[in-house]
N, C-alpha and C. Protein backbone atom coordinates (compact mmCIF):
# COMPACT_ATOMS: atom_id res chain seq x y z
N UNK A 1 -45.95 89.53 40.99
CA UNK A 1 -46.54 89.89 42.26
C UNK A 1 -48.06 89.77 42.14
N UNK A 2 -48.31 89.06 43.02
CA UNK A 2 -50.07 88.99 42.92
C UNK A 2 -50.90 90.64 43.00
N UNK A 3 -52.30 90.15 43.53
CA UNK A 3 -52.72 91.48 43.08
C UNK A 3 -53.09 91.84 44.85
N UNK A 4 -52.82 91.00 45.69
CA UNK A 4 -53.28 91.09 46.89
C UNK A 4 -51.71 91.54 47.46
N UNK A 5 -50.67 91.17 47.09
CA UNK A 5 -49.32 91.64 47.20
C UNK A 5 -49.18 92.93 47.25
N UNK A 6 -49.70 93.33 45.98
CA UNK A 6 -49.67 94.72 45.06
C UNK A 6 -50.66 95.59 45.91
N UNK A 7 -51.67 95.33 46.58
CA UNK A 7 -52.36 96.00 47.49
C UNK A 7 -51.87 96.26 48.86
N UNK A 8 -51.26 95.46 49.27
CA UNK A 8 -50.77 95.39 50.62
C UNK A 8 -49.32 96.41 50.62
N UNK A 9 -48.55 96.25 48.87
CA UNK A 9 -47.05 96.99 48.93
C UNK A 9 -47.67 98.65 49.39
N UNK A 10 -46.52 98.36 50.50
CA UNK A 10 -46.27 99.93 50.53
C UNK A 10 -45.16 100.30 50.59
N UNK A 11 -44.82 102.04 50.17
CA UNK A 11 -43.41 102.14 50.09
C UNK A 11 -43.07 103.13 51.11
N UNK A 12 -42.07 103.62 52.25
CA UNK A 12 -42.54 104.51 52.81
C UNK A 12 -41.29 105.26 52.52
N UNK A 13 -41.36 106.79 52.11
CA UNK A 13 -40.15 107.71 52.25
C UNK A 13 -40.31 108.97 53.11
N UNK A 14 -40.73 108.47 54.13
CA UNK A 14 -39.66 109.35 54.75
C UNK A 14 -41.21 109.97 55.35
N UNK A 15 -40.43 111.53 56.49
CA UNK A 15 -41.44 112.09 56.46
C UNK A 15 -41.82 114.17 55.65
N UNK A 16 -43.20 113.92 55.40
CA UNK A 16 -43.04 115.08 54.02
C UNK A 16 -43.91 115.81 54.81
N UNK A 17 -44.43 116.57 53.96
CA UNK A 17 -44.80 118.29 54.68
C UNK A 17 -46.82 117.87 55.29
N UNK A 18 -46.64 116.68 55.64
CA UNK A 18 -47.55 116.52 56.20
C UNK A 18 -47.71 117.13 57.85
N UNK A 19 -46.40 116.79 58.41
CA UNK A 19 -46.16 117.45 59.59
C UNK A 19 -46.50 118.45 59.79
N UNK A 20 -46.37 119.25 58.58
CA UNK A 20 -46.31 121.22 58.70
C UNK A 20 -47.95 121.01 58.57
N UNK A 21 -48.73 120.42 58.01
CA UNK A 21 -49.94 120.55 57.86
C UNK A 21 -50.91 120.77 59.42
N UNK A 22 -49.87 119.29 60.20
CA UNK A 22 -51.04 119.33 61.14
C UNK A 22 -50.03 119.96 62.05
N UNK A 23 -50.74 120.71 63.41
CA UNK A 23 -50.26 121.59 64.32
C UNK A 23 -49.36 120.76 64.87
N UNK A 24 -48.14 121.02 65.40
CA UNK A 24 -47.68 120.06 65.90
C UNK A 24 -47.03 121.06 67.37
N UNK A 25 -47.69 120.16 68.19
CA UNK A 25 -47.36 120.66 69.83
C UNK A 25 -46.56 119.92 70.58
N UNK A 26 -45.75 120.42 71.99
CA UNK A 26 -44.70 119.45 72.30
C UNK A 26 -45.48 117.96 72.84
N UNK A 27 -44.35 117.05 72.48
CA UNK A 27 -45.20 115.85 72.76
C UNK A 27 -46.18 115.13 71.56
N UNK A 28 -46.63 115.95 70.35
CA UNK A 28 -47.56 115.36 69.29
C UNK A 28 -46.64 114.32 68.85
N UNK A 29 -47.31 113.79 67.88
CA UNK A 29 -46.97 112.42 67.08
C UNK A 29 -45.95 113.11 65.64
N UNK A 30 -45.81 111.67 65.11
CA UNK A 30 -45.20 111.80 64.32
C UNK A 30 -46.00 111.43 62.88
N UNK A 31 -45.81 111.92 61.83
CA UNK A 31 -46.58 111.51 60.29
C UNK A 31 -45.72 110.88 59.72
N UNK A 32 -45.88 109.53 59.11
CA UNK A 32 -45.36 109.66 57.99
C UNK A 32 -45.95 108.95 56.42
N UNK A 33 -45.26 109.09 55.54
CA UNK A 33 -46.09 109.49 54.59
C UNK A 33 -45.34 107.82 53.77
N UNK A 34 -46.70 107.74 52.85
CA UNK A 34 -46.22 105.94 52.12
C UNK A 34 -47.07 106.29 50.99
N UNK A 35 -47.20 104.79 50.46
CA UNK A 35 -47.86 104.53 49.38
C UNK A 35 -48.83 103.46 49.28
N UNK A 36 -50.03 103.39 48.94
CA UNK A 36 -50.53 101.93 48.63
C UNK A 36 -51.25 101.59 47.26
N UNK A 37 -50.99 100.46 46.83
CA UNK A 37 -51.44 100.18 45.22
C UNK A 37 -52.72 99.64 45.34
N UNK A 38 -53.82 100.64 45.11
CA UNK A 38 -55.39 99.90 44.81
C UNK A 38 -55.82 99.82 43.80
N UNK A 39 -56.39 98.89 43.14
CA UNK A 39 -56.35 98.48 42.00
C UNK A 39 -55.07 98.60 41.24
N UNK A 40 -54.59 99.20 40.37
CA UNK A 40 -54.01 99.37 39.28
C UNK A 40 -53.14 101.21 39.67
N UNK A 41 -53.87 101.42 40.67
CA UNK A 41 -53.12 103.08 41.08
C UNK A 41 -52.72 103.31 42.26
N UNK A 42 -51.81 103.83 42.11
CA UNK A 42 -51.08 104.02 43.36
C UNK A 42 -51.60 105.51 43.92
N UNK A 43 -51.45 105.09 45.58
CA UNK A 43 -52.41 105.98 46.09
C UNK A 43 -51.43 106.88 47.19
N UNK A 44 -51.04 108.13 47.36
CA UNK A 44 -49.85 108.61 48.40
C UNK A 44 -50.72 108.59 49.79
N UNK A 45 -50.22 107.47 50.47
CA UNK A 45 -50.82 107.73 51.96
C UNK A 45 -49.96 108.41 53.32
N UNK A 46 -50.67 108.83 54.22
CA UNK A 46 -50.10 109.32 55.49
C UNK A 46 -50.31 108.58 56.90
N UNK A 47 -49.43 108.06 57.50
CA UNK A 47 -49.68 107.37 58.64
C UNK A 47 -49.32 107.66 59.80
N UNK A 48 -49.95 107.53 61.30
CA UNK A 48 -49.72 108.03 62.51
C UNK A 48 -50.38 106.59 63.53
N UNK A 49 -49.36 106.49 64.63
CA UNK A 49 -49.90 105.75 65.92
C UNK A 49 -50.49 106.91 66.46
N UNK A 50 -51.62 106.18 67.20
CA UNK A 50 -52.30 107.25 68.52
C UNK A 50 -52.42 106.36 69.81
N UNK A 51 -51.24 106.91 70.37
CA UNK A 51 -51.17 105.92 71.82
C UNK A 51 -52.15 106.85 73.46
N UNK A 52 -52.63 105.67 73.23
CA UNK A 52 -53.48 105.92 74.99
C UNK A 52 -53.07 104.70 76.15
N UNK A 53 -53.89 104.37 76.70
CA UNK A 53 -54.06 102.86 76.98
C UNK A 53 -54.41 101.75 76.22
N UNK A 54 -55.00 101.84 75.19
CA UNK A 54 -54.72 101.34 73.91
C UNK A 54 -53.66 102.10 72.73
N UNK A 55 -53.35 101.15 71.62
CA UNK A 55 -52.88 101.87 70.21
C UNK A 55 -53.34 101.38 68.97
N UNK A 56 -53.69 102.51 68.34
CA UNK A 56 -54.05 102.22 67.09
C UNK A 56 -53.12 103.05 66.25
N UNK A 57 -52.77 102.29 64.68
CA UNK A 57 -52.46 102.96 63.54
C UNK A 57 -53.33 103.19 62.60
N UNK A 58 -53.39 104.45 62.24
CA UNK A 58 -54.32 104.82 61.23
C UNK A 58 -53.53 105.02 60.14
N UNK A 59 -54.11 105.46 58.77
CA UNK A 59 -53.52 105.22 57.45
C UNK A 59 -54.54 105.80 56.59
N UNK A 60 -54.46 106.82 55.66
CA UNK A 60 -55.05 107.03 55.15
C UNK A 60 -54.62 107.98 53.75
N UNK A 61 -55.35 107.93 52.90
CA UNK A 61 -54.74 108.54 51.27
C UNK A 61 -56.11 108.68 50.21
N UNK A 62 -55.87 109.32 49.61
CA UNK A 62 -56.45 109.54 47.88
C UNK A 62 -55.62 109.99 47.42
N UNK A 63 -56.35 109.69 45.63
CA UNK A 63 -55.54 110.46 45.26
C UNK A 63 -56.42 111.57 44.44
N UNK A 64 -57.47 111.83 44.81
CA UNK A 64 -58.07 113.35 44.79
C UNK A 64 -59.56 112.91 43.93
N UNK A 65 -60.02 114.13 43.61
CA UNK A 65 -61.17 113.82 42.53
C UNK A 65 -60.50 113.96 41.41
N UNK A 66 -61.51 112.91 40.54
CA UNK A 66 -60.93 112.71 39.09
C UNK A 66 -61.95 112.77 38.39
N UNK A 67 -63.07 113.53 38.19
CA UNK A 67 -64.39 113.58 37.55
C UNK A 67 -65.05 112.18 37.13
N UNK A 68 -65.19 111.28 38.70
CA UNK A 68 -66.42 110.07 37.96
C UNK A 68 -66.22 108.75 38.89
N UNK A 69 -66.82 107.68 38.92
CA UNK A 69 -67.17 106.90 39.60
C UNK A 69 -65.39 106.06 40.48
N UNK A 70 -64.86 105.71 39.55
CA UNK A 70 -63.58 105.14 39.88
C UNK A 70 -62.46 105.59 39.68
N UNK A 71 -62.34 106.98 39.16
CA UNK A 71 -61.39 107.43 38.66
C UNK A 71 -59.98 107.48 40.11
N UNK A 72 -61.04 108.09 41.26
CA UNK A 72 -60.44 108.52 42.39
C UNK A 72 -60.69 107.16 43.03
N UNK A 73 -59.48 107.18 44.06
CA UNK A 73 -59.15 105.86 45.00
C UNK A 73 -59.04 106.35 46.21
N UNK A 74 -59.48 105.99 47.31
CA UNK A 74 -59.54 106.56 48.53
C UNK A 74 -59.16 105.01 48.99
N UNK A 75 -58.38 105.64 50.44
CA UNK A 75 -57.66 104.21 51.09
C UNK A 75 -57.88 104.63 52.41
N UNK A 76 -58.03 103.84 53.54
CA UNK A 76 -58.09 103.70 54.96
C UNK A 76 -57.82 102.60 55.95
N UNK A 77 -57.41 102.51 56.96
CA UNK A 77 -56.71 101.82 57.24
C UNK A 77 -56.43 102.16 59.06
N UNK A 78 -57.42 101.22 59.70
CA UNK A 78 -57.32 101.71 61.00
C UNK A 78 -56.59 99.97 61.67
N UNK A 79 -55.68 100.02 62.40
CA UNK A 79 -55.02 99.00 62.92
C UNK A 79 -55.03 98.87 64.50
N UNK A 80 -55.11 98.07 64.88
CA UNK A 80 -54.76 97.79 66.47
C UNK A 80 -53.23 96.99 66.54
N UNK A 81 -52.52 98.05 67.00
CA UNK A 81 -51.14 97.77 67.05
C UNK A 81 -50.98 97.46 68.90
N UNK A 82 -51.85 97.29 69.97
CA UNK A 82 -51.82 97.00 71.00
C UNK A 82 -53.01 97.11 72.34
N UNK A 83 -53.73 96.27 73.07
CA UNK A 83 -54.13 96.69 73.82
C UNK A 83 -55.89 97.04 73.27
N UNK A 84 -56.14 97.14 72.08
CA UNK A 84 -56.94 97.74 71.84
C UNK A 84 -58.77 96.59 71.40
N UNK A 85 -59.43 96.61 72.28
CA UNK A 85 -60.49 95.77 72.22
C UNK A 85 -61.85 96.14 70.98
N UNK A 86 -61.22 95.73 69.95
CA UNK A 86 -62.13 96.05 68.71
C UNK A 86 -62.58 95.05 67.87
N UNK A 87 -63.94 94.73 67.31
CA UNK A 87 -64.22 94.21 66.63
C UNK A 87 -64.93 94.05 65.22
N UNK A 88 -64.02 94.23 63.94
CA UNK A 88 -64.28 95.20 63.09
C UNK A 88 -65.23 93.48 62.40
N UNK A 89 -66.49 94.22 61.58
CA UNK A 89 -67.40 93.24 60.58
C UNK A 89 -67.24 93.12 59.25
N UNK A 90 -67.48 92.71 58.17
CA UNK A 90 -68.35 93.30 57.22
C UNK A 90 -69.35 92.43 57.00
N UNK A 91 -70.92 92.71 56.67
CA UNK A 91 -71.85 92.45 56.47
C UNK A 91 -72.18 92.37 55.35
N UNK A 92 -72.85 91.63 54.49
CA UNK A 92 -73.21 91.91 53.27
C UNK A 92 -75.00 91.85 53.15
N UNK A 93 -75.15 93.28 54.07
CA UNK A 93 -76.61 93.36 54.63
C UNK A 93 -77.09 94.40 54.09
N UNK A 94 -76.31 95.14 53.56
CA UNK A 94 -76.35 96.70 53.29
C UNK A 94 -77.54 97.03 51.25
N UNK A 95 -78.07 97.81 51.44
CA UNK A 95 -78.51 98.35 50.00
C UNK A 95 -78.48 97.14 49.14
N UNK A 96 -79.23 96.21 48.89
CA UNK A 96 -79.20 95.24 47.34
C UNK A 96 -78.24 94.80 47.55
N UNK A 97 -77.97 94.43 49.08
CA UNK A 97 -76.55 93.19 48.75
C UNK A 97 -75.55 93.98 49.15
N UNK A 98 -75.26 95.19 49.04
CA UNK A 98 -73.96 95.80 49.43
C UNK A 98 -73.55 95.46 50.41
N UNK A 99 -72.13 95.40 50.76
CA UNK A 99 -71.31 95.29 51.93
C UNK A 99 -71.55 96.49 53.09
N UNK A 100 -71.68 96.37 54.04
CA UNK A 100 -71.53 97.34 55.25
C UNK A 100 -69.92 97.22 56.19
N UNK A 101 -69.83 98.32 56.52
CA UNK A 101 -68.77 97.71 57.87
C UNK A 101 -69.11 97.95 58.90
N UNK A 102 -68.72 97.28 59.55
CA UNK A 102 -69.49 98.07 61.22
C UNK A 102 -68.33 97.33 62.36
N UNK A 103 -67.95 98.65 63.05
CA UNK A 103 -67.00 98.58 64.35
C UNK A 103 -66.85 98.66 65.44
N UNK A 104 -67.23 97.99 66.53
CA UNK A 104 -67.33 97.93 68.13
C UNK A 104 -66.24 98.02 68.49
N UNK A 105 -66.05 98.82 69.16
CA UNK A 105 -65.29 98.73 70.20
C UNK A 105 -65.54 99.16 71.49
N UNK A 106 -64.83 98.58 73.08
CA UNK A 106 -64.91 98.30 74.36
C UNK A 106 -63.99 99.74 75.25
N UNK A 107 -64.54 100.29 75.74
CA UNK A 107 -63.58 101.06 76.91
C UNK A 107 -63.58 102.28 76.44
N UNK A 108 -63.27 103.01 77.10
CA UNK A 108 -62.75 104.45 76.92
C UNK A 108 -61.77 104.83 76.39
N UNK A 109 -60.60 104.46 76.68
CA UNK A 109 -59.45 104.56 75.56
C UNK A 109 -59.52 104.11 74.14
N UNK A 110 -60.87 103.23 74.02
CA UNK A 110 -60.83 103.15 73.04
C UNK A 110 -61.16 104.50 71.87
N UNK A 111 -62.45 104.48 72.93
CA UNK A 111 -63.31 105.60 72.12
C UNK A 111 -62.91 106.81 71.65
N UNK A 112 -61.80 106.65 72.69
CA UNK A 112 -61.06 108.36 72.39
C UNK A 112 -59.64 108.21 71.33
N UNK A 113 -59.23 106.72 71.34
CA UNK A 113 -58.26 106.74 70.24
C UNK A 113 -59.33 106.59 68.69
N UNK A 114 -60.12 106.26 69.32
CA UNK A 114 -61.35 105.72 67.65
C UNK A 114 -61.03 107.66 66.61
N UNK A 115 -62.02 108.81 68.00
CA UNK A 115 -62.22 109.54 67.84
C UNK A 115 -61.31 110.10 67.16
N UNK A 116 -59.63 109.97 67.77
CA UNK A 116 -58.47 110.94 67.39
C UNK A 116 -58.30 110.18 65.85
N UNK A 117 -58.53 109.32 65.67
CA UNK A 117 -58.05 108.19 64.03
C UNK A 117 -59.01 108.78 63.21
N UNK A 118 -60.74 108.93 63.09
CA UNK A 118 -61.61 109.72 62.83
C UNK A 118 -60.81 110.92 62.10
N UNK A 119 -61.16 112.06 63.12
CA UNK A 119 -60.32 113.17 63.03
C UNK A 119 -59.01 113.05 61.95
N UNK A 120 -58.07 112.02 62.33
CA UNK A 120 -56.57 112.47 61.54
C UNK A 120 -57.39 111.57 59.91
N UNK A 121 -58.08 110.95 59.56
CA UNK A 121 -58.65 110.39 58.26
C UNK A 121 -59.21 111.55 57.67
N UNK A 122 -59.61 112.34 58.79
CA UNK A 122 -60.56 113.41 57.75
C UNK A 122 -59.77 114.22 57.23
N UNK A 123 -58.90 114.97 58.42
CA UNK A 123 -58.01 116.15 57.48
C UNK A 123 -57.24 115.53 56.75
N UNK A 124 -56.20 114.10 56.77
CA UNK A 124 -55.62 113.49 55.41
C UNK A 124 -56.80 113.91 54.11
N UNK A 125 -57.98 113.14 54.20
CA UNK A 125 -58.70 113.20 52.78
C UNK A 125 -58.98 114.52 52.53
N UNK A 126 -59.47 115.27 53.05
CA UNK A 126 -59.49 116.98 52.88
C UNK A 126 -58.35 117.57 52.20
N UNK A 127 -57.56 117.37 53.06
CA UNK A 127 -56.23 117.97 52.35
C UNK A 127 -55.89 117.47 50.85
N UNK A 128 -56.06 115.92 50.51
CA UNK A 128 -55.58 115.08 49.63
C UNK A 128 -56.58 115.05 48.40
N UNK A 129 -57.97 115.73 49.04
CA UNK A 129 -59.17 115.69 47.96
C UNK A 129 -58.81 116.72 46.92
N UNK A 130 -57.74 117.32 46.78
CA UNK A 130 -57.61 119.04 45.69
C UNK A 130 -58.33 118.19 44.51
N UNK A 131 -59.02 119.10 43.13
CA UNK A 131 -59.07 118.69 42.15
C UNK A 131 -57.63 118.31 41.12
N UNK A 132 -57.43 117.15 40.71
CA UNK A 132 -56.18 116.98 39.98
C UNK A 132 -56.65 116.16 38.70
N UNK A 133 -56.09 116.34 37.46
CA UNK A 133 -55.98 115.97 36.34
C UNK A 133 -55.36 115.28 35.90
């Protein structure tokens, strides 16, 4: 399996106590929970559609702090699964050459599905940041 294979595999089982995490009101979404291989480590991710007039899938995982530069792998993953007028970059404009990303998007539904994907990335990594060994 290549290594771009191996990045892209994901495995998904099912859905886990991510649900219980976030409030769930009548009508909320659904979580569910996967895997993705970055670099050499596998990373437990959580995924949700956020439907408006547009849709996006978000995706997101670590696998926590690990005391030091690469130890920890953080993953993200925002998708336009319909409708949704976005135009994602990367630049290589940033700090001594570094890469930037930078993301436009058009309309109001957008902005407010951008916002809700935002939001569900943060409490995934919050939750997922514990210290682990």
């Amino acid at each position: 399996m290549t290594k771009d294979e191996q990045r892209d595999q994901m495995r998904t089982s099912g859905h886990e106590d991510m649900n219980a995490y976030i409030k769930r009101k009548p009508g909320m979404y659904e979580v569910k929970k996967g895997s993705r291989v970055v670099g050499r480590k596998i990373v437990d991710t959580w995924r949700r559609e956020i439907v408006d007039a547009n849709i996006l899938s978000v995706e997101a995982g670590t696998n926590g702090f690990r005391g030091g530069d690469s130890g920890c792998c953080t993953y993200v993953r925002i998708s336009d699964m319909g409708g949704t007028t976005m135009h994602p970059r990367i630049i290589d404009e940033g700090f001594g050459g570094a890469p930037t990303i930078e993301i436009t998007l058009g309309g109001d539904s957008e902005l407010e599905t951008f916002i809700t994907a935002l939001k569900f990335i943060i409490k995934v990594l919050d939750r997922e940041k514990g210290v682990r060994v």
